[in-house]
Protein backbone atom coordinates (compact mmCIF):
# COMPACT_ATOMS: atom_id res chain seq x y z
CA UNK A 1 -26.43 5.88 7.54
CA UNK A 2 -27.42 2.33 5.29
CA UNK A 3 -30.94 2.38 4.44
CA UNK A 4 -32.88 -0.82 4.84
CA UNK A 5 -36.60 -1.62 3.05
CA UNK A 6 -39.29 -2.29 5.45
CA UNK A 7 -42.47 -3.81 3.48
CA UNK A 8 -45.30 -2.60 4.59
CA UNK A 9 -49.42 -2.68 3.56
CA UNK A 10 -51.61 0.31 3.70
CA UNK A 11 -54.85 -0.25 4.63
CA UNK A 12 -56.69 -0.58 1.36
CA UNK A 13 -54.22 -3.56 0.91
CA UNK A 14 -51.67 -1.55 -0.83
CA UNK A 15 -48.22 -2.38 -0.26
CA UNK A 16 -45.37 0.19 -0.24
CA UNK A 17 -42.12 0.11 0.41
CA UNK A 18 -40.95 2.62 3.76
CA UNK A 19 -37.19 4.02 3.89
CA UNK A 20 -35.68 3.41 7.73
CA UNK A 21 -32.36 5.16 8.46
CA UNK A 22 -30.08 2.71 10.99
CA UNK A 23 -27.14 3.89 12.76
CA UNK A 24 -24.52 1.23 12.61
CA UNK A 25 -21.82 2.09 14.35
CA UNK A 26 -22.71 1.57 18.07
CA UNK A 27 -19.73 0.96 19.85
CA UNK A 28 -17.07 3.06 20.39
CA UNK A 29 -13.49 1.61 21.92
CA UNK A 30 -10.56 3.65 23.19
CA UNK A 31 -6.98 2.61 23.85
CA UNK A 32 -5.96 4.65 27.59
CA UNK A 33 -2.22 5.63 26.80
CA UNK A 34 -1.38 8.45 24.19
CA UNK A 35 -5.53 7.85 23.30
CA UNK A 36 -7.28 8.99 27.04
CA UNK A 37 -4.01 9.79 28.91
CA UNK A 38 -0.22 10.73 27.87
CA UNK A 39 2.31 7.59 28.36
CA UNK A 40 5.30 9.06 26.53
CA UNK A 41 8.81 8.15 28.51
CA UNK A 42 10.48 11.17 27.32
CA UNK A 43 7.80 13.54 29.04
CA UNK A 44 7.08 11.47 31.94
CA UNK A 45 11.13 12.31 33.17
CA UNK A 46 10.59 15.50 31.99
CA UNK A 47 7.95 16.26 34.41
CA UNK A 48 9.67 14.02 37.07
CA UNK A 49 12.91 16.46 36.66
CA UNK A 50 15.15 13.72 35.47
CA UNK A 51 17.60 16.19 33.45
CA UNK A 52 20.92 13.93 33.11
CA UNK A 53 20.85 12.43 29.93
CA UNK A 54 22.86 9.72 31.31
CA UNK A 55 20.24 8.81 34.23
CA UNK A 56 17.35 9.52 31.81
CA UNK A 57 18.59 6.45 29.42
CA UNK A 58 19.49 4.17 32.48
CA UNK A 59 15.96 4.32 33.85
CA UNK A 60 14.35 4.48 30.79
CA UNK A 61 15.56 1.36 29.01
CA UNK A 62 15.56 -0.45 32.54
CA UNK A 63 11.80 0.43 33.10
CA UNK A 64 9.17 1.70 30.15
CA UNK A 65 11.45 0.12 27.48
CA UNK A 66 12.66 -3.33 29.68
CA UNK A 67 10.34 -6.51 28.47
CA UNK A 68 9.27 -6.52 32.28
CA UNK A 69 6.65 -3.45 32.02
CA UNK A 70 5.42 -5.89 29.22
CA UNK A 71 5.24 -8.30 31.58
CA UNK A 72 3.65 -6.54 33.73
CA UNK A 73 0.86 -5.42 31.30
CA UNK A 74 0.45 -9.24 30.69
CA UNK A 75 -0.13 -10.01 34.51
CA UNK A 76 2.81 -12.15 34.82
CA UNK A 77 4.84 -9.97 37.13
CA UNK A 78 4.14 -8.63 39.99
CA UNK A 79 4.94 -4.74 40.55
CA UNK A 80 7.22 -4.73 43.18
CA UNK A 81 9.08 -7.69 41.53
CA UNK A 82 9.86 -5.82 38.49
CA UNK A 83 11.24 -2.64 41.06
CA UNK A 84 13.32 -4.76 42.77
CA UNK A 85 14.74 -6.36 39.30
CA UNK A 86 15.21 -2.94 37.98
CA UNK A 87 17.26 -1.67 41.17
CA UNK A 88 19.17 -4.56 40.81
CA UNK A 89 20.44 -3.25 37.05
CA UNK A 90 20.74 0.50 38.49
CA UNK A 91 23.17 2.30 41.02
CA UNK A 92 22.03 2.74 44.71
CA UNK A 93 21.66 6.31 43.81
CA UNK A 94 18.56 6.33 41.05
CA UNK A 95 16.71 3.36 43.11
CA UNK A 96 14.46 5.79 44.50
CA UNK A 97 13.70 7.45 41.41
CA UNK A 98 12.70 4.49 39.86
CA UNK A 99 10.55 3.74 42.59
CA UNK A 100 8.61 7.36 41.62
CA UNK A 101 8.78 6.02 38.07
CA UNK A 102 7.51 2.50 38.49
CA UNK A 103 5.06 3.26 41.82
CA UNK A 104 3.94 6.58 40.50
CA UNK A 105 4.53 7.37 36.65
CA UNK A 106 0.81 8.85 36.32
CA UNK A 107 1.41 11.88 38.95
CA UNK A 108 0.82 14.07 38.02
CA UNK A 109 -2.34 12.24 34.85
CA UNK A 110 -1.80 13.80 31.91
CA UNK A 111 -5.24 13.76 30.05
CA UNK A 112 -5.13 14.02 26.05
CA UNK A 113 -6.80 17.77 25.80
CA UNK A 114 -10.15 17.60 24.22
CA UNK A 115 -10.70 13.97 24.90
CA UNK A 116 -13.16 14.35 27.65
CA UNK A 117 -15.69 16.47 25.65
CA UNK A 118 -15.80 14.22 23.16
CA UNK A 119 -16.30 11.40 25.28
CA UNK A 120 -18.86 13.09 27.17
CA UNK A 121 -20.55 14.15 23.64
CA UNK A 122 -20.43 10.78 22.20
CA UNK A 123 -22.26 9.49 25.42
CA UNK A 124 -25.26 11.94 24.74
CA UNK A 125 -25.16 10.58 21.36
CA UNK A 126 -26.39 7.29 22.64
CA UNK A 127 -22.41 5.22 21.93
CA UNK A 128 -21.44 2.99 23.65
CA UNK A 129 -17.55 3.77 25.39
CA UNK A 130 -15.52 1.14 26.29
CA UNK A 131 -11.53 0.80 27.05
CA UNK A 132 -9.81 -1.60 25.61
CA UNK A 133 -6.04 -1.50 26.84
CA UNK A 134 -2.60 -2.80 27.59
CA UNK A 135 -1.82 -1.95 31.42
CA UNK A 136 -0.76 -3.33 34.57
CA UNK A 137 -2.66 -4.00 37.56
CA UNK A 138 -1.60 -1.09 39.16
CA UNK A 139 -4.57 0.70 36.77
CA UNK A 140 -6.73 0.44 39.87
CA UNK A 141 -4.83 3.42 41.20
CA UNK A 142 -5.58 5.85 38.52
CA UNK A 143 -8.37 4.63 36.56
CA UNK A 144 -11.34 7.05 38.22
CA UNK A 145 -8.84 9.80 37.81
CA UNK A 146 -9.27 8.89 33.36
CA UNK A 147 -11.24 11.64 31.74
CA UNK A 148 -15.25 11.15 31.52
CA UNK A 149 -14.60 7.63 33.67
CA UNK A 150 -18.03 7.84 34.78
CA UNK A 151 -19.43 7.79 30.82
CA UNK A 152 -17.49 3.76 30.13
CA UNK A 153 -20.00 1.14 29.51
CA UNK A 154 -17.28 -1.22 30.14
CA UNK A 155 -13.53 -1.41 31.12
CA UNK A 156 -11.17 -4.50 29.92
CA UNK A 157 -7.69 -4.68 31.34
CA UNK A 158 -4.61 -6.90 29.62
CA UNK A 159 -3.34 -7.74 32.94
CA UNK A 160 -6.70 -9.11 34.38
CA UNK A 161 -7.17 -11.29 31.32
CA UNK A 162 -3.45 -12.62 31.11
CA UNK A 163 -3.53 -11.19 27.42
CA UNK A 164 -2.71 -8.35 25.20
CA UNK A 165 -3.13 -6.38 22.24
CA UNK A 166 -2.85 -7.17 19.30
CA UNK A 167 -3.78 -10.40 19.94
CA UNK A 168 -7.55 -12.02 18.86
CA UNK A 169 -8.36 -13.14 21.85
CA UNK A 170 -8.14 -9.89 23.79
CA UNK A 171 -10.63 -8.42 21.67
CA UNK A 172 -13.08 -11.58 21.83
CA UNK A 173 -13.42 -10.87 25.44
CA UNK A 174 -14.19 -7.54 24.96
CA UNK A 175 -16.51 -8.39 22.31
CA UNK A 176 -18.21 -11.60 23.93
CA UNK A 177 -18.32 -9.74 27.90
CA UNK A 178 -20.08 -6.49 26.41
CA UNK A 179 -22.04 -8.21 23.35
CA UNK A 180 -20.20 -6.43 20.72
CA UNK A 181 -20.66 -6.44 17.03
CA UNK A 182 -16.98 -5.48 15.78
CA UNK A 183 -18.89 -4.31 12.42
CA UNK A 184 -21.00 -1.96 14.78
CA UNK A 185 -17.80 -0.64 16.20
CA UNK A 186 -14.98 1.71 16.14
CA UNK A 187 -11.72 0.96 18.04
CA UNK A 188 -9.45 3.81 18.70
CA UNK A 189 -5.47 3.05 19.37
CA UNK A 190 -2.44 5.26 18.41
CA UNK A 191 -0.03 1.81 17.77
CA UNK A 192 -0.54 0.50 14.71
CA UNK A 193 0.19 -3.11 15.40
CA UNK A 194 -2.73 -2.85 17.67
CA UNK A 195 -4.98 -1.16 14.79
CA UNK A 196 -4.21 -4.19 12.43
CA UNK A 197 -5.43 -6.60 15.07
CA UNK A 198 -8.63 -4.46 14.76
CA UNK A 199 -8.97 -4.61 11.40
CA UNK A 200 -8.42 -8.59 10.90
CA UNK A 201 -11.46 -8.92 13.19
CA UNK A 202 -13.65 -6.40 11.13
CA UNK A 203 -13.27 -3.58 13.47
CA UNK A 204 -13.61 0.14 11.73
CA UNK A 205 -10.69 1.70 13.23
CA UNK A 206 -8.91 5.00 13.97
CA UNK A 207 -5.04 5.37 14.06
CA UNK A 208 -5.15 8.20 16.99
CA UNK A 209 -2.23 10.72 16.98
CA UNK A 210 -3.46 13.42 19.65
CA UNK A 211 -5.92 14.77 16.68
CA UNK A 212 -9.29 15.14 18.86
CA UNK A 213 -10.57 17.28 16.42
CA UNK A 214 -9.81 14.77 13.51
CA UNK A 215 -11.18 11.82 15.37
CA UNK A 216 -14.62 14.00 15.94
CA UNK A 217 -14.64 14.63 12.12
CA UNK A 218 -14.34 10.71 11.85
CA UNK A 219 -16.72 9.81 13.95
CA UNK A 220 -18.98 12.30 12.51
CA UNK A 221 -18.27 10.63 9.29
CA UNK A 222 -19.04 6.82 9.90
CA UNK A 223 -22.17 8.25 12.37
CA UNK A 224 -24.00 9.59 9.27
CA UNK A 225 -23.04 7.06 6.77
């Protein structure tokens, strides 16, 4: 922790200076995919038991890879749009599946292990938790199923704000709805275009790559300091 001076007088009239520990770092802010929850393409056909590699790269690059989920993160297109734009690209026979993938990608949630304890920790601690994150409207579906939901101070969404990450602006509403200091704060992402956007603002930041136990020690760290 810094250590400030506080000048104070005895009283015989003697002034002395007093040592004051402060915490700085106050806020802590989490990304929600591959930081809270998994969003990996690869694993979400995996657990759908899309096994022809063939099918698996049609609905891939026509849905999680297509600019439209973009889109849809940014709040410019609707949900069913984009499923009816991405049946249009694919054979009769996978337009169900993509409805699954599309309508239903977070059955089953896949939490990050060990990210709920910590969450829950850091809350005793006295942090404020926010979630800062890229993600469609359809977030309302799943986002009391995230782990330690009840322990956010404050939840921002790109596609309610018509922007994303890594963009300024995105931040500043975080930071001016919630009263944030960015030097008080720690913002947690695993892309690292998002983690420069951080920075530039004076953000301390954590490049997360499923390491809960190396994100504690960090935390830890910049806690104390």
């Amino acid at each position: 922790m810094p250590i400030i001076y506080l000048k104070t007088r005895s009283l015989k009239g003697i002034s002395y200076d007093r040592y004051i520990k402060i915490k700085m770092l106050k806020n802590i802010i989490f990304d929600m995919g591959n930081v809270l929850i998994g969003f990996i393409p690869d694993e979400i056909l995996d657990l759908k038991g899309i096994t022809d590699p063939k099918d698996r790269r049609l609905l891939k690059e026509n849905i999680y890879l297509h600019e439209g989920w973009k889109q849809m993160d940014l709040g410019v297109l609707a949900e069913d749009d984009f499923a009816r734009q991405v049946k249009d690209r694919l054979p009769e026979r996978l337009h169900a599946t993509a409805d699954d993938l599309i309508y239903r990608w977070y059955e089953p949630l896949c939490p990050i292990k060990g990210i709920e304890k910590l969450i829950r920790d850091l809350k005793h601690q006295g942090y404020r938790i926010f979630i800062l994150s890229n993600a469609a409207l359809s977030y309302t579906r799943y986002i009391e199923r995230i782990p330690a939901y009840d322990c956010f101070d404050g939840i921002v969404i790109s596609a309610e704000e018509k922007c994303v990450k890594p963009h300024s602006e995105f931040f500043r509403i975080l930071c001016e709805r919630y009263d944030i200091d960015p030097k008080e704060s720690l913002f947690i992402d695993d892309m690292k275009a998002n983690i420069e956007g951080a920075k530039a603002l004076g953000f301390d930041t954590f490049l997360f790559d499923h390491n809960v136990s190396g994100l504690k020690r960090y935390i830890e760290k910049k806690g104390g300091e």
